[in-house]
PDB file of N, CA and C in Angstrom:
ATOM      1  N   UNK A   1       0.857  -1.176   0.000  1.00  0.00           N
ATOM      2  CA  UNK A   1       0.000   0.000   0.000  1.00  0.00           C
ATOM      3  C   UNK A   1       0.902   1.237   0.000  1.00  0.00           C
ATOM      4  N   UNK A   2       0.771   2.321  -0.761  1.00  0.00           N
ATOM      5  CA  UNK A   2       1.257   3.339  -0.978  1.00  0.00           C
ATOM      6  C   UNK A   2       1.422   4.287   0.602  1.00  0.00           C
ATOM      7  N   UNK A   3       2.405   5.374   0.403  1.00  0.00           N
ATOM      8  CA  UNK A   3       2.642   5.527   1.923  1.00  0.00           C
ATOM      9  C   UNK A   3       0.954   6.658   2.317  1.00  0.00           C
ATOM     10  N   UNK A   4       0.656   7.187   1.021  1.00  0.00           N
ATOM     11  CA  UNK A   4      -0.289   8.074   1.112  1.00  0.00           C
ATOM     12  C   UNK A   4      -1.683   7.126   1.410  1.00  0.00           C
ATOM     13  N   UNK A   5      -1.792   5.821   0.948  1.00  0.00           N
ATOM     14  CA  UNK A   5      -2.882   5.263   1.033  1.00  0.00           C
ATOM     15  C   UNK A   5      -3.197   4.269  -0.064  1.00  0.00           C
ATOM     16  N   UNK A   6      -4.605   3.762  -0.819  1.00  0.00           N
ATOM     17  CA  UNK A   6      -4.365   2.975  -1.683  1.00  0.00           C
ATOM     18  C   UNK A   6      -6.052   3.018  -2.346  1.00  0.00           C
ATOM     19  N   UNK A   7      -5.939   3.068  -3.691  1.00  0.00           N
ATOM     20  CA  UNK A   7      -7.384   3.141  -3.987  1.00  0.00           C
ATOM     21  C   UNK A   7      -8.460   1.528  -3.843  1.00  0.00           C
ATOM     22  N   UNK A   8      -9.041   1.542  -3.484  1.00  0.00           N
ATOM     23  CA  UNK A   8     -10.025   0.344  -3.152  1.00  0.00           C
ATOM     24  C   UNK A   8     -11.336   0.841  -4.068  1.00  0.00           C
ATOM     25  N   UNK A   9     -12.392  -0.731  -4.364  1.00  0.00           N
ATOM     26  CA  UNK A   9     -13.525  -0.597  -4.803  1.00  0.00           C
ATOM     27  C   UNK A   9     -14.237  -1.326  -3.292  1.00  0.00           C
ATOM     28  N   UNK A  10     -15.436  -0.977  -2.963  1.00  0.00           N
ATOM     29  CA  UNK A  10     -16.319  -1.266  -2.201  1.00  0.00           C
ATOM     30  C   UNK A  10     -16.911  -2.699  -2.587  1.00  0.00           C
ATOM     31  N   UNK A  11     -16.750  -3.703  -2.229  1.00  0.00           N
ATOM     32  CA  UNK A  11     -17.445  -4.688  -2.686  1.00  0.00           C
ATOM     33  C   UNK A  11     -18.231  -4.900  -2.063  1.00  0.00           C
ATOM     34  N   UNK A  12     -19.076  -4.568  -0.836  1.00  0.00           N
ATOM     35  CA  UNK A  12     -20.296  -5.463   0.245  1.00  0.00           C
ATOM     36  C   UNK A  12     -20.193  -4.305   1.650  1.00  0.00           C
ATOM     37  N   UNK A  13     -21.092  -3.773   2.039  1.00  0.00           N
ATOM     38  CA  UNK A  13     -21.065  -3.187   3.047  1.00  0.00           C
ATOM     39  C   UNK A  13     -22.613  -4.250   4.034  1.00  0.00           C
ATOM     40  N   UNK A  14     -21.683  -4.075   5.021  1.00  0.00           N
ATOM     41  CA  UNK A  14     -22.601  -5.258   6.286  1.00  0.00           C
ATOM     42  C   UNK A  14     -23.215  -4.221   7.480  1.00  0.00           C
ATOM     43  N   UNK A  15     -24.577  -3.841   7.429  1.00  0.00           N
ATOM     44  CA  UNK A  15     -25.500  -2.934   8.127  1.00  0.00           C
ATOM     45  C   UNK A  15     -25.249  -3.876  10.080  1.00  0.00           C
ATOM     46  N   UNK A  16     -24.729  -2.667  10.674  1.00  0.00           N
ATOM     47  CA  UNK A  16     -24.535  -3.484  11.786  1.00  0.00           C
ATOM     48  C   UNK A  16     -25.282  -2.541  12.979  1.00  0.00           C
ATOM     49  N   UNK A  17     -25.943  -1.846  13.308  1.00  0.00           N
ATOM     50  CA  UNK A  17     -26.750  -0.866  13.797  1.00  0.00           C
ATOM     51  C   UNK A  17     -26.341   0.548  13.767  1.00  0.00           C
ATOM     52  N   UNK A  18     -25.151   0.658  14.597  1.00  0.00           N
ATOM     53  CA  UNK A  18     -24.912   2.131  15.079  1.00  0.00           C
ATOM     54  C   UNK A  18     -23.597   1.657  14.164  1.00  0.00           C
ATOM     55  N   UNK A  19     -23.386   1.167  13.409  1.00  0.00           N
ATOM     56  CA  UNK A  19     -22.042   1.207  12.962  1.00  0.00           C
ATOM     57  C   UNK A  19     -21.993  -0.035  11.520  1.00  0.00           C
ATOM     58  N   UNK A  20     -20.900   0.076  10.717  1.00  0.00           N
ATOM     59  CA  UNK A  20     -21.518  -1.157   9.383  1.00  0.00           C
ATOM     60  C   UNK A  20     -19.813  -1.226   9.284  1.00  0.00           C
ATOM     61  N   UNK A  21     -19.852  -2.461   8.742  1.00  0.00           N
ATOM     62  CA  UNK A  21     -18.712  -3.041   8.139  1.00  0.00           C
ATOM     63  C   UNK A  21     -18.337  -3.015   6.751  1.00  0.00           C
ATOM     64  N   UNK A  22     -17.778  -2.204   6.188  1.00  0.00           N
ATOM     65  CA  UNK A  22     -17.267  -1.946   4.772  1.00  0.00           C
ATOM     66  C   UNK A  22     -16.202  -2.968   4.119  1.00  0.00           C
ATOM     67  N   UNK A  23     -16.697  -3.608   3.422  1.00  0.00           N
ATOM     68  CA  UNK A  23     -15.786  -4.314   2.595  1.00  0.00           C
ATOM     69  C   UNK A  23     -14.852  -4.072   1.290  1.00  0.00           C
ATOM     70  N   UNK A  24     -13.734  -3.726   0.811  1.00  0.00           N
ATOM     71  CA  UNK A  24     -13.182  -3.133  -0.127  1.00  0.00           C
ATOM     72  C   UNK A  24     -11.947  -4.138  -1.141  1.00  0.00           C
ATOM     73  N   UNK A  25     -11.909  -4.355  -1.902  1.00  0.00           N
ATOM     74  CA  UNK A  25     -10.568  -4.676  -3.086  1.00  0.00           C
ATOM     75  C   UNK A  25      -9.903  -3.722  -3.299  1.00  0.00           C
ATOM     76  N   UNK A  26      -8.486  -4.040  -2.426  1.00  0.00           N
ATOM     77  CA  UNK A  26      -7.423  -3.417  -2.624  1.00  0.00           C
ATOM     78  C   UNK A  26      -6.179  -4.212  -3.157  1.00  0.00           C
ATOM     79  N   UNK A  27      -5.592  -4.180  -4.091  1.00  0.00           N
ATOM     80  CA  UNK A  27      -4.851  -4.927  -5.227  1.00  0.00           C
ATOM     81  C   UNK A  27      -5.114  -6.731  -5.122  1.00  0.00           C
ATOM     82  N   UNK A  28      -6.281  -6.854  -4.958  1.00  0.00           N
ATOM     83  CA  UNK A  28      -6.584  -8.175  -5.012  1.00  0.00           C
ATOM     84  C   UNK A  28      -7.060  -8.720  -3.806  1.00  0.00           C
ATOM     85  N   UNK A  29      -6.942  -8.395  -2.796  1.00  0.00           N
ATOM     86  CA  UNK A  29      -6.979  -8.561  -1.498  1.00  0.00           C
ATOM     87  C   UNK A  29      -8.355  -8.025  -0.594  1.00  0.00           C
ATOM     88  N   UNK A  30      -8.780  -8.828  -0.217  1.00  0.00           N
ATOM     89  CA  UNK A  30     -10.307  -8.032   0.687  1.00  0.00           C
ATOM     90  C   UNK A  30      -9.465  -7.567   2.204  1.00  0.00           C
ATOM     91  N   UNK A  31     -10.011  -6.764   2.566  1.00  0.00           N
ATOM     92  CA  UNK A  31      -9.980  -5.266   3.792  1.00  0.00           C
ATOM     93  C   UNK A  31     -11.034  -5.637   3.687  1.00  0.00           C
ATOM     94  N   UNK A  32     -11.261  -4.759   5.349  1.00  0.00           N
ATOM     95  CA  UNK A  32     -12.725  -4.137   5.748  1.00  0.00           C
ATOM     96  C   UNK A  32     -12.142  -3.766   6.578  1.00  0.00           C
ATOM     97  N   UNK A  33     -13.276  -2.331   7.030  1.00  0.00           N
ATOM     98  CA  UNK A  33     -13.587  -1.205   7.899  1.00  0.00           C
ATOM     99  C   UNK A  33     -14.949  -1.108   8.225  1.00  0.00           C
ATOM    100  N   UNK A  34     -14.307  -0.654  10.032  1.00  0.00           N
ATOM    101  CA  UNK A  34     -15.512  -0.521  10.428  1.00  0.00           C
ATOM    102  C   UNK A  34     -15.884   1.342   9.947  1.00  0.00           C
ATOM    103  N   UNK A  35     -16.965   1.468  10.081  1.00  0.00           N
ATOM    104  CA  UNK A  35     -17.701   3.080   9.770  1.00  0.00           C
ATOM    105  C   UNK A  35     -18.413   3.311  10.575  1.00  0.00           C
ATOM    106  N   UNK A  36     -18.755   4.575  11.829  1.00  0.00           N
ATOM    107  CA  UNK A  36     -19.669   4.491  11.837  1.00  0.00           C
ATOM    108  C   UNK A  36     -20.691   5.760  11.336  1.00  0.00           C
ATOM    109  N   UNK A  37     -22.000   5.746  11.849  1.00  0.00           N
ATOM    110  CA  UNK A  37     -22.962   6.667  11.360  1.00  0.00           C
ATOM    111  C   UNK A  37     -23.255   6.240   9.941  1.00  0.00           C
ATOM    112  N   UNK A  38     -24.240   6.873   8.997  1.00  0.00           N
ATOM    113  CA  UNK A  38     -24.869   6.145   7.602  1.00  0.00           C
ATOM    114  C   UNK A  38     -24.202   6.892   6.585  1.00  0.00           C
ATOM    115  N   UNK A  39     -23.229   7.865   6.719  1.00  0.00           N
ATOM    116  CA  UNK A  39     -22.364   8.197   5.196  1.00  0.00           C
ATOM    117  C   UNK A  39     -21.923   7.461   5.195  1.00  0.00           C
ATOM    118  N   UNK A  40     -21.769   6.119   3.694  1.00  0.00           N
ATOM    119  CA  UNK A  40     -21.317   5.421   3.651  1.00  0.00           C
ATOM    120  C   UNK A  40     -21.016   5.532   2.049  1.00  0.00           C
ATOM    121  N   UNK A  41     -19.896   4.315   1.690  1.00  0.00           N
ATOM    122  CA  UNK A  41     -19.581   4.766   0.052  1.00  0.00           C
ATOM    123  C   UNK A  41     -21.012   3.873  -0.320  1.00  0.00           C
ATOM    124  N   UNK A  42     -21.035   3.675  -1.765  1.00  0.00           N
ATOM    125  CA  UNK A  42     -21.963   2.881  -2.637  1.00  0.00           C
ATOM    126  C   UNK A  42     -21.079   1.824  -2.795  1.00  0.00           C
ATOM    127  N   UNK A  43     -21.806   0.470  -3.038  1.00  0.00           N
ATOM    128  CA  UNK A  43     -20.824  -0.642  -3.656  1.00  0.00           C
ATOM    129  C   UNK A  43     -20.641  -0.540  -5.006  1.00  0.00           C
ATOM    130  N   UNK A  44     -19.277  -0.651  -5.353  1.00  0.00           N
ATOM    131  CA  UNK A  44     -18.956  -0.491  -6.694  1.00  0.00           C
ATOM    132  C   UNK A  44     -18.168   0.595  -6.917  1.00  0.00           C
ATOM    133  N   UNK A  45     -18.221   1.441  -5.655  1.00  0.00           N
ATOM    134  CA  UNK A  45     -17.780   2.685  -5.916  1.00  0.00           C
ATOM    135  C   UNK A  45     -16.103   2.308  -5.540  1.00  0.00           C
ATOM    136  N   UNK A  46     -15.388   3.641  -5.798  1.00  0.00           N
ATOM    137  CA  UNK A  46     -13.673   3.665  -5.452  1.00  0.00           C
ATOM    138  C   UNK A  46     -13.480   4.643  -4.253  1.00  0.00           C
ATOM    139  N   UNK A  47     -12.958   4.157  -3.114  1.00  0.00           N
ATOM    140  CA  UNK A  47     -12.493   4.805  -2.337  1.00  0.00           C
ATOM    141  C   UNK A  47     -10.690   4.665  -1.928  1.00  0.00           C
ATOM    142  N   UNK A  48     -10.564   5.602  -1.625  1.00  0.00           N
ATOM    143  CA  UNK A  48      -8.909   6.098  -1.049  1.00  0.00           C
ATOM    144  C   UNK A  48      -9.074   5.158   0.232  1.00  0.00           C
ATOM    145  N   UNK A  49      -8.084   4.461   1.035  1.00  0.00           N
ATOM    146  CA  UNK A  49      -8.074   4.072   2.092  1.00  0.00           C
ATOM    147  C   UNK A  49      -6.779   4.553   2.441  1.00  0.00           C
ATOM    148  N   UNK A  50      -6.523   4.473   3.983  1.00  0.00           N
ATOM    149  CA  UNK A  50      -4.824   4.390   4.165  1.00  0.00           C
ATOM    150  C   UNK A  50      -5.062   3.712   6.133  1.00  0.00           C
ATOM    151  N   UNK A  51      -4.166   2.836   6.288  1.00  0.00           N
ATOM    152  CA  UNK A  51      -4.716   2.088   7.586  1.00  0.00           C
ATOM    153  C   UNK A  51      -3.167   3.060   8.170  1.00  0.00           C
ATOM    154  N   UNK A  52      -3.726   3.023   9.755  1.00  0.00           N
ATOM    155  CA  UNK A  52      -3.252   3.822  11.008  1.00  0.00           C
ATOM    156  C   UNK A  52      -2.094   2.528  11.547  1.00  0.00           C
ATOM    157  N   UNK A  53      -1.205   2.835  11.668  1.00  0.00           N
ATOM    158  CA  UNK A  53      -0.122   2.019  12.422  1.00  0.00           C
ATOM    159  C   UNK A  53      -0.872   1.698  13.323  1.00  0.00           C
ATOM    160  N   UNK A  54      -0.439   0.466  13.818  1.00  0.00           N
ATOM    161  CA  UNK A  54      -1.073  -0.320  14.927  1.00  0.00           C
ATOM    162  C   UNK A  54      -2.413  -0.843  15.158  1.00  0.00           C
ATOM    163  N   UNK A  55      -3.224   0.078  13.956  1.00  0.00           N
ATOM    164  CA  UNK A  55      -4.629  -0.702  13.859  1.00  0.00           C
ATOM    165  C   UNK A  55      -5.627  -1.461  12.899  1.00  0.00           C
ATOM    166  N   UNK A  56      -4.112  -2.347  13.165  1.00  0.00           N
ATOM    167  CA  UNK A  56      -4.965  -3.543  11.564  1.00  0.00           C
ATOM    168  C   UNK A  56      -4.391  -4.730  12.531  1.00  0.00           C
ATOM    169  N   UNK A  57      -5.525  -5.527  12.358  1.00  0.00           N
ATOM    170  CA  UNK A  57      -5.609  -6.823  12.282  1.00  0.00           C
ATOM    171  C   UNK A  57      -5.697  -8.079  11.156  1.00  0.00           C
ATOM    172  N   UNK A  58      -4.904  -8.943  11.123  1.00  0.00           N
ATOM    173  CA  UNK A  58      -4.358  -9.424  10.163  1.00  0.00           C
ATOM    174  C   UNK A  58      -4.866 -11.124   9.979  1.00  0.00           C
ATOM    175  N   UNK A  59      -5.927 -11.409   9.791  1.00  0.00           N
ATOM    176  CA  UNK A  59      -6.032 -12.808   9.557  1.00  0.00           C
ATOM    177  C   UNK A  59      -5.581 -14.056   8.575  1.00  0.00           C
ATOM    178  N   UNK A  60      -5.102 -15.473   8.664  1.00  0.00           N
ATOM    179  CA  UNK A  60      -4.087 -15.799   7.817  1.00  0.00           C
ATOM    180  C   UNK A  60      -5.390 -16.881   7.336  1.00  0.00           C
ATOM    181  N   UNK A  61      -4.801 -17.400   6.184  1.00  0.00           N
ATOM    182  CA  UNK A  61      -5.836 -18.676   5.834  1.00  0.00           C
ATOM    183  C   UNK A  61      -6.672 -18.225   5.161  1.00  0.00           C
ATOM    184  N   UNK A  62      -7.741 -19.106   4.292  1.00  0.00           N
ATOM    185  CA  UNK A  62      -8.679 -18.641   3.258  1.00  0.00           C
ATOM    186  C   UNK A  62     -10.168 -18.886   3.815  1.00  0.00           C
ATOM    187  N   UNK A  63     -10.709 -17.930   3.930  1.00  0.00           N
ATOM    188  CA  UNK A  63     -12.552 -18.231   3.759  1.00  0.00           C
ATOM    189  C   UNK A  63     -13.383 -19.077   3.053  1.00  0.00           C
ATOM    190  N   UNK A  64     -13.866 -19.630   3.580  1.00  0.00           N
ATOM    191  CA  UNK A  64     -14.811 -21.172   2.488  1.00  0.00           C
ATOM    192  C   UNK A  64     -16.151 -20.129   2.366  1.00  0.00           C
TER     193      UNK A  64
END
């Protein structure tokens, strides 16, 4: 990821009450973010991301 950040497409946003889970493709790879409040992107759309030192969590292995 670029030091400025990295462009992502929105693939799936997950409605979670006071807060939703954003799903994004960033060079091949699924991310998600949490958001909260209802400005949210559209799916399909391109957003800028850039993650904060120390606050990513990193899961290994593939999703069935």
């Amino acid at each position: 990821m670029a030091a400025g950040g990295a462009r992502a497409t929105v693939s799936h946003i997950e409605f979670l009450g006071s807060h939703s889970r954003v799903y994004m493709i960033v060079e091949g790879d699924t991310i998600s973010a949490m958001l909260l409040g209802d400005d949210l992107p559209d799916v399909g759309s391109e957003v800028w991301v850039s993650i904060r030192p120390g606050a990513v969590h990193v899961f290994g292995g593939t999703c069935l």
